[in-house]
PDB file of N, CA and C in Angstrom:
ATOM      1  N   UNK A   1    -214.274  94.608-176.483  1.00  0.00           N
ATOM      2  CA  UNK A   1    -215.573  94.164-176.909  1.00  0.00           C
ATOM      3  C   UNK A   1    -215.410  93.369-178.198  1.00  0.00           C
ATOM      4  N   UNK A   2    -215.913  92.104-178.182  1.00  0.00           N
ATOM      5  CA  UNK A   2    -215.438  90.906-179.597  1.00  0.00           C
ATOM      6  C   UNK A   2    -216.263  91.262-180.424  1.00  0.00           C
ATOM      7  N   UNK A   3    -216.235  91.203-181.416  1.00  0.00           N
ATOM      8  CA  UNK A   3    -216.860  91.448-182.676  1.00  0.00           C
ATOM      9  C   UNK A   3    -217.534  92.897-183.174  1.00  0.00           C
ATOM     10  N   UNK A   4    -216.861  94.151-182.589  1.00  0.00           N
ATOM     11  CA  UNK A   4    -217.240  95.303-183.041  1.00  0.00           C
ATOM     12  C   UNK A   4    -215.678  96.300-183.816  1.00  0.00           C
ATOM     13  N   UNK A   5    -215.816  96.704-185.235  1.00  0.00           N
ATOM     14  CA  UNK A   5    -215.201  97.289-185.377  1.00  0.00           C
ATOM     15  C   UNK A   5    -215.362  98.553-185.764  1.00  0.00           C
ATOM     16  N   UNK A   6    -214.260  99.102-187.272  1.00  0.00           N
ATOM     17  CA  UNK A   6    -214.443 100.655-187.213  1.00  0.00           C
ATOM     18  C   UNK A   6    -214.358 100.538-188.937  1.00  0.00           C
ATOM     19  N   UNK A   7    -215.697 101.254-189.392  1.00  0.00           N
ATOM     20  CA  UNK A   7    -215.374 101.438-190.945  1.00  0.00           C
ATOM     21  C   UNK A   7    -214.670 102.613-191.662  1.00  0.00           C
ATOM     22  N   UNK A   8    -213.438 102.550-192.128  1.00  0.00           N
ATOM     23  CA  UNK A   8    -212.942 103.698-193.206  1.00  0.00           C
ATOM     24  C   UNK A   8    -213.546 103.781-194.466  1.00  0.00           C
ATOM     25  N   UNK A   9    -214.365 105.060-194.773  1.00  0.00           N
ATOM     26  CA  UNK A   9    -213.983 104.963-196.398  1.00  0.00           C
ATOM     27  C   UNK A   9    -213.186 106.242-197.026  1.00  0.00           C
ATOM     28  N   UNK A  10    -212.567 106.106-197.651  1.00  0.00           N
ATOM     29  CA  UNK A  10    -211.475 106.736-198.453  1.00  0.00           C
ATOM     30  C   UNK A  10    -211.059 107.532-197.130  1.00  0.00           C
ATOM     31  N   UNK A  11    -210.115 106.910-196.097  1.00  0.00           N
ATOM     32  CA  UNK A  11    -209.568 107.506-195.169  1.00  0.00           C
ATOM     33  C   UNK A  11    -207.708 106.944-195.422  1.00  0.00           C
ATOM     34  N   UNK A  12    -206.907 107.960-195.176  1.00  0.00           N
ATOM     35  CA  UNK A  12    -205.403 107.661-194.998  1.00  0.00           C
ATOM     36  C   UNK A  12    -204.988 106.337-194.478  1.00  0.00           C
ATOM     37  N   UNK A  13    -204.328 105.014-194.860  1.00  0.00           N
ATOM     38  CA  UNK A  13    -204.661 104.105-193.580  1.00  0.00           C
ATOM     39  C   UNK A  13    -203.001 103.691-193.824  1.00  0.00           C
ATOM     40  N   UNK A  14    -202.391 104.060-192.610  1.00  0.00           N
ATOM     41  CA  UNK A  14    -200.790 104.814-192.465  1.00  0.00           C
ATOM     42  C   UNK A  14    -200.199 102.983-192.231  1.00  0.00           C
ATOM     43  N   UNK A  15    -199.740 102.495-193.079  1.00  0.00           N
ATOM     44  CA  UNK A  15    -199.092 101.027-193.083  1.00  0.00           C
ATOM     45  C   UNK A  15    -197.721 101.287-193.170  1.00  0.00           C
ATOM     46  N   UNK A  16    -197.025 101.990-192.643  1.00  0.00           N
ATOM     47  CA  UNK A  16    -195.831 102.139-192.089  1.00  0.00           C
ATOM     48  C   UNK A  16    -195.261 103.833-192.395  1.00  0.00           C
ATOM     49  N   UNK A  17    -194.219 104.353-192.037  1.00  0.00           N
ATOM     50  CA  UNK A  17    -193.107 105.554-192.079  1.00  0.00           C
ATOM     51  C   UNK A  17    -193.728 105.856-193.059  1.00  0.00           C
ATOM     52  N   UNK A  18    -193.729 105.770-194.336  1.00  0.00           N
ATOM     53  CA  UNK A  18    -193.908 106.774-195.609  1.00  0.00           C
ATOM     54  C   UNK A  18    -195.121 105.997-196.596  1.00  0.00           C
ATOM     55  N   UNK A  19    -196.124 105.378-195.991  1.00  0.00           N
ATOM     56  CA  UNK A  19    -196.698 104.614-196.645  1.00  0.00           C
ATOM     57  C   UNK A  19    -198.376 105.438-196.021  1.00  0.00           C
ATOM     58  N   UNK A  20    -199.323 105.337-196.435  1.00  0.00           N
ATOM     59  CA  UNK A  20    -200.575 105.768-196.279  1.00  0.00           C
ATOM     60  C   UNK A  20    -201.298 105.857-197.482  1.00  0.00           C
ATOM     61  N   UNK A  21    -202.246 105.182-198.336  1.00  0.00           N
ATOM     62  CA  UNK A  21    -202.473 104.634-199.490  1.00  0.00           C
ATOM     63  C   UNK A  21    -204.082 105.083-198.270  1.00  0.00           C
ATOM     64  N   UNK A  22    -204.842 105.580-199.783  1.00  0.00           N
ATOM     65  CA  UNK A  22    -206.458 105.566-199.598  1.00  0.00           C
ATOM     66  C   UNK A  22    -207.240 104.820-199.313  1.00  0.00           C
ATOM     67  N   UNK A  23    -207.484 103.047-199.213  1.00  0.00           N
ATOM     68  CA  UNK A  23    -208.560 102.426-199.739  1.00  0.00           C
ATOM     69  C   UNK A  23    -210.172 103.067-199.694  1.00  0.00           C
ATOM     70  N   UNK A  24    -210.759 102.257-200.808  1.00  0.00           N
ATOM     71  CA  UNK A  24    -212.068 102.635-200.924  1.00  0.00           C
ATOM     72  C   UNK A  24    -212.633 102.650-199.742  1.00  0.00           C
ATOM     73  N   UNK A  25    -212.412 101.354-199.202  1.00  0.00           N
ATOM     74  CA  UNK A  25    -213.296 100.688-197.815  1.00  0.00           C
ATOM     75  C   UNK A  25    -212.279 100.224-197.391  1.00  0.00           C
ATOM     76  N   UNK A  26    -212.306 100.169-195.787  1.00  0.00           N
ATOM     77  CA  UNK A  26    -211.015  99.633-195.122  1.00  0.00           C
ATOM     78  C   UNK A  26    -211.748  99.354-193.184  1.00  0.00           C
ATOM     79  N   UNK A  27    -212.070  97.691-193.241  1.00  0.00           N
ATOM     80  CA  UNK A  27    -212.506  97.545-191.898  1.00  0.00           C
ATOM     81  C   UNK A  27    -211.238  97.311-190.727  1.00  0.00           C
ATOM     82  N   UNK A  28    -211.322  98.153-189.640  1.00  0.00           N
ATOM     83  CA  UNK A  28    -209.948  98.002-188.638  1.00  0.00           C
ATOM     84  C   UNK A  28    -210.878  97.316-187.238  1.00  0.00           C
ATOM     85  N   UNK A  29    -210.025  96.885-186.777  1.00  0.00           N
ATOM     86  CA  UNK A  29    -210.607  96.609-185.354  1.00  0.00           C
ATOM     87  C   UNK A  29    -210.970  98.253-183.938  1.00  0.00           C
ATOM     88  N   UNK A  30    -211.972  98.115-183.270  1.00  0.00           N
ATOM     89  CA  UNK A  30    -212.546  99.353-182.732  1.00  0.00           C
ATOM     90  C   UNK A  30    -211.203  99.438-181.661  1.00  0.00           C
ATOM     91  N   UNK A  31    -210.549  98.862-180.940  1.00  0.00           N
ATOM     92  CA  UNK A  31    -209.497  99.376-180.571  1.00  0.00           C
ATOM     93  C   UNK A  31    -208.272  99.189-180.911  1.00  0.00           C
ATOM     94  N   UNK A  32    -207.274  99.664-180.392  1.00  0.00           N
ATOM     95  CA  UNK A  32    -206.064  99.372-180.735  1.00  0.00           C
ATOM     96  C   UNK A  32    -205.516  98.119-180.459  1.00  0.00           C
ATOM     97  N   UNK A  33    -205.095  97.584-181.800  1.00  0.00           N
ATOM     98  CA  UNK A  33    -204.162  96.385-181.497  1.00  0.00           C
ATOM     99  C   UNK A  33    -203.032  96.171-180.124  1.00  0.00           C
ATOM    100  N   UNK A  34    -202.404  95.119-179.580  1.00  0.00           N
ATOM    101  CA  UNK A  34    -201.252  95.377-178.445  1.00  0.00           C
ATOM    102  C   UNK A  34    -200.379  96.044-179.104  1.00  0.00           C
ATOM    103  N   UNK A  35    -199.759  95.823-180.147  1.00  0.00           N
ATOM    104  CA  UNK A  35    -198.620  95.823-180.529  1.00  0.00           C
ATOM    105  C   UNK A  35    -198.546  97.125-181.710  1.00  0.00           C
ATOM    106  N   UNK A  36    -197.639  98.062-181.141  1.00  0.00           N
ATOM    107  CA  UNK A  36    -197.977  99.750-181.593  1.00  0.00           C
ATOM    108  C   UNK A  36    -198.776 100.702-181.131  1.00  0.00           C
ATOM    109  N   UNK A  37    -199.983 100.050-180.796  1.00  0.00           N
ATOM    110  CA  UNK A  37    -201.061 100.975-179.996  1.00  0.00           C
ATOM    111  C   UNK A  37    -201.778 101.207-181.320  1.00  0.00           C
ATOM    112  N   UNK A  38    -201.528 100.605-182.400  1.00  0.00           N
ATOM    113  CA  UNK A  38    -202.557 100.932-183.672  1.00  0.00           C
ATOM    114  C   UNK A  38    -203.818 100.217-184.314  1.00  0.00           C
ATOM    115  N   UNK A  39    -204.279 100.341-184.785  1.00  0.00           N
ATOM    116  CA  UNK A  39    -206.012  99.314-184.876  1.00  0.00           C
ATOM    117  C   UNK A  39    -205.344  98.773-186.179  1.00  0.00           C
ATOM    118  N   UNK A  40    -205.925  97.271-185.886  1.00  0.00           N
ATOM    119  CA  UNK A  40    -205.631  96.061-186.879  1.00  0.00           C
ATOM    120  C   UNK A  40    -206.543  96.358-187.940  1.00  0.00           C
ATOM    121  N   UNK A  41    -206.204  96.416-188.799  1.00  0.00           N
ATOM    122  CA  UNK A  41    -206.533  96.298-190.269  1.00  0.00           C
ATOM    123  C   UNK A  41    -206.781  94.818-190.889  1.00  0.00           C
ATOM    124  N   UNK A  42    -208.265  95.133-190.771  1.00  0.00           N
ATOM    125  CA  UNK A  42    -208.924  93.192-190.671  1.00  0.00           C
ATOM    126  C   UNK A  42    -209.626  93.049-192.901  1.00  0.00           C
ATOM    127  N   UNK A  43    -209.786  94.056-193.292  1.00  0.00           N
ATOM    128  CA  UNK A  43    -210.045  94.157-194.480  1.00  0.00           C
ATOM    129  C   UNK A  43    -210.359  95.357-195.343  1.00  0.00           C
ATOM    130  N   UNK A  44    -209.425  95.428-196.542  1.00  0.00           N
ATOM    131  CA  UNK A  44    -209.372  96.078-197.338  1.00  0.00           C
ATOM    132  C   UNK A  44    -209.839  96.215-199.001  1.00  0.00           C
ATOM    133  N   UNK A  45    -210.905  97.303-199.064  1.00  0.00           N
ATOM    134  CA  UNK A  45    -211.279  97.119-200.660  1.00  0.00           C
ATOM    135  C   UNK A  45    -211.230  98.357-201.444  1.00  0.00           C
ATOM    136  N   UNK A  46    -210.230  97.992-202.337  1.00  0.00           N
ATOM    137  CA  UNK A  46    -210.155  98.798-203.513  1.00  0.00           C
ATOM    138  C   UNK A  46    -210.687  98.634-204.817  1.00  0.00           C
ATOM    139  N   UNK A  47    -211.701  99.183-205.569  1.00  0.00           N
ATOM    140  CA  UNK A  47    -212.414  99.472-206.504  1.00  0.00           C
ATOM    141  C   UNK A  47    -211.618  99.899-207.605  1.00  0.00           C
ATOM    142  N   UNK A  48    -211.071  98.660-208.786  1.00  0.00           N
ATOM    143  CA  UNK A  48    -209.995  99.045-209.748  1.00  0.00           C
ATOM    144  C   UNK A  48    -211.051  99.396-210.804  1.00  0.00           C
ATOM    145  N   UNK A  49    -210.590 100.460-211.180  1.00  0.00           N
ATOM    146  CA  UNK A  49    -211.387 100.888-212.704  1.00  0.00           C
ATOM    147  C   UNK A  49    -210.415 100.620-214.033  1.00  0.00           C
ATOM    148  N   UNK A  50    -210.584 101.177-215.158  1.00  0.00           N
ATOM    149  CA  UNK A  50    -210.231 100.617-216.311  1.00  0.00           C
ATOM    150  C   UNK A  50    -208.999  99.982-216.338  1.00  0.00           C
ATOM    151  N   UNK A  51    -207.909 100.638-215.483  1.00  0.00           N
ATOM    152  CA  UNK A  51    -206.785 100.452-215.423  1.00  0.00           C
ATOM    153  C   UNK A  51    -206.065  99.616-214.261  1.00  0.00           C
ATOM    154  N   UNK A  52    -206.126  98.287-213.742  1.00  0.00           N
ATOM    155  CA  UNK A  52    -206.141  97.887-213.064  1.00  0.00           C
ATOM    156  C   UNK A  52    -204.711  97.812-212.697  1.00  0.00           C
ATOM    157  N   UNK A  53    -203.668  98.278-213.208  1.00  0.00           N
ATOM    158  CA  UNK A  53    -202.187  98.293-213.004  1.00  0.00           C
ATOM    159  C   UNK A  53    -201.947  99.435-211.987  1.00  0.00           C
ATOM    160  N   UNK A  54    -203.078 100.663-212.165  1.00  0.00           N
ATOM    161  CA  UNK A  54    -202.681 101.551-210.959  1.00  0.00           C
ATOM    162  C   UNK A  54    -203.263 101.489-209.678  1.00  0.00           C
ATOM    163  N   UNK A  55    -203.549 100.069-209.297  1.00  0.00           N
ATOM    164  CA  UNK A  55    -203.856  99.779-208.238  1.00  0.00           C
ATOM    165  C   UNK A  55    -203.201  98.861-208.032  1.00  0.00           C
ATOM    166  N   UNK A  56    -202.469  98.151-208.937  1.00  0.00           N
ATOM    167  CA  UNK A  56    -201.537  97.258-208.201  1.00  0.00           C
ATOM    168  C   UNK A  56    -200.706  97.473-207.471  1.00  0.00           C
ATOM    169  N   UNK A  57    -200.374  98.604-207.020  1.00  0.00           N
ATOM    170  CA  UNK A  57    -199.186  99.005-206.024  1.00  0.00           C
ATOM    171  C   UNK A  57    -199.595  99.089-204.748  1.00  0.00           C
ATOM    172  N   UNK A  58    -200.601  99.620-204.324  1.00  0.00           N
ATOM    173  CA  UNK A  58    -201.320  99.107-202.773  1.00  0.00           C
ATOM    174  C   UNK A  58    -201.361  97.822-202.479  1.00  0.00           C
ATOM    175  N   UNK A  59    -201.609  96.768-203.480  1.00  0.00           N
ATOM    176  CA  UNK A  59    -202.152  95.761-202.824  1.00  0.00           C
ATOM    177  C   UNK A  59    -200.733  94.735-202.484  1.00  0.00           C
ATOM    178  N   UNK A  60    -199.415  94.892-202.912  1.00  0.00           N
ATOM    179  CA  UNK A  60    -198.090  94.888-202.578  1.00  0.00           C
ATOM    180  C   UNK A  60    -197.867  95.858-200.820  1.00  0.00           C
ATOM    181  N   UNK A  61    -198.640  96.588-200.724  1.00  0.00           N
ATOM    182  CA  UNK A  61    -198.461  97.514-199.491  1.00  0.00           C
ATOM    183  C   UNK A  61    -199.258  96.344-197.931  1.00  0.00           C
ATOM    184  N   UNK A  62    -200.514  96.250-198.552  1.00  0.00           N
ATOM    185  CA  UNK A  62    -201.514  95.753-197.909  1.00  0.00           C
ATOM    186  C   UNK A  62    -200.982  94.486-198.006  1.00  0.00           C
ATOM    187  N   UNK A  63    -200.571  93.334-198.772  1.00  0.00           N
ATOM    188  CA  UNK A  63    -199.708  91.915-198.310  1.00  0.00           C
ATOM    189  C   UNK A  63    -198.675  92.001-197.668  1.00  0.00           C
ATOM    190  N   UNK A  64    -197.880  93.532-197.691  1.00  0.00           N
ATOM    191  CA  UNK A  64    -196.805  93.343-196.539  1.00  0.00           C
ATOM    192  C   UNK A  64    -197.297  93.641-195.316  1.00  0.00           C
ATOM    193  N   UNK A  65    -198.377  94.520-195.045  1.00  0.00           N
ATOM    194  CA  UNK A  65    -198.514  94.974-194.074  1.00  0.00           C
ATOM    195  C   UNK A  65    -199.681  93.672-193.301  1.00  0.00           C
ATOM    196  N   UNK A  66    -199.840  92.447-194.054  1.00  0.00           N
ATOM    197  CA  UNK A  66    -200.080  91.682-193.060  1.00  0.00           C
ATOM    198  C   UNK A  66    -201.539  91.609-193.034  1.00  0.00           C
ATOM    199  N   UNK A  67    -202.397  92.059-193.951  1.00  0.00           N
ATOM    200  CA  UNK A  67    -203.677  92.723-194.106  1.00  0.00           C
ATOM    201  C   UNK A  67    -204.446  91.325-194.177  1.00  0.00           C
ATOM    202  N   UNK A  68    -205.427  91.049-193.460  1.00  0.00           N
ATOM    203  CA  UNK A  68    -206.187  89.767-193.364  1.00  0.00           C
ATOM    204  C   UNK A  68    -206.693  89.567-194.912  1.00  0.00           C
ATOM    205  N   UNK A  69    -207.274  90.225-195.734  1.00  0.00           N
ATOM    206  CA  UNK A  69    -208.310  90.340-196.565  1.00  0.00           C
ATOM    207  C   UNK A  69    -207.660  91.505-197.494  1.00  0.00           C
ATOM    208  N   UNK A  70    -207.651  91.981-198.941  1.00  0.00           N
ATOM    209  CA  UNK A  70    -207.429  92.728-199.323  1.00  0.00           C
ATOM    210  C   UNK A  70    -207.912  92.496-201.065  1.00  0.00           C
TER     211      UNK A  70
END
């Protein structure tokens, strides 16, 4: 079905073996992608507060993992 997806908020969102980082908000596609059997991860938002350096390490996660939007 085109244009329906699935909203996370503050859910696990597993971007490889040892990787699973919180985002605030995180839109995936409603089924599974072909490739893995896992739902595409179409956009990601993280809410940096004072310290914006301890969020810089997800968003290194989320450009490898190919993340449309982040």
């Amino acid at each position: 079905m085109a244009g329906t997806g699935r909203v996370l908020v503050q859910t696990p969102l597993p971007l490889g073996e040892f990787s699973a980082p919180r985002p605030d908000l995180a839109v995936t596609t409603a089924t599974p992608h072909w490739d893995g059997g896992r739902h595409r991860t179409l956009l990601v938002i993280e809410v940096a507060g004072a310290s914006p350096t301890r969020t810089a390490g997800p968003r290194f996660l989320y450009a490898h993992a190919l993340i449309d939007e982040y």
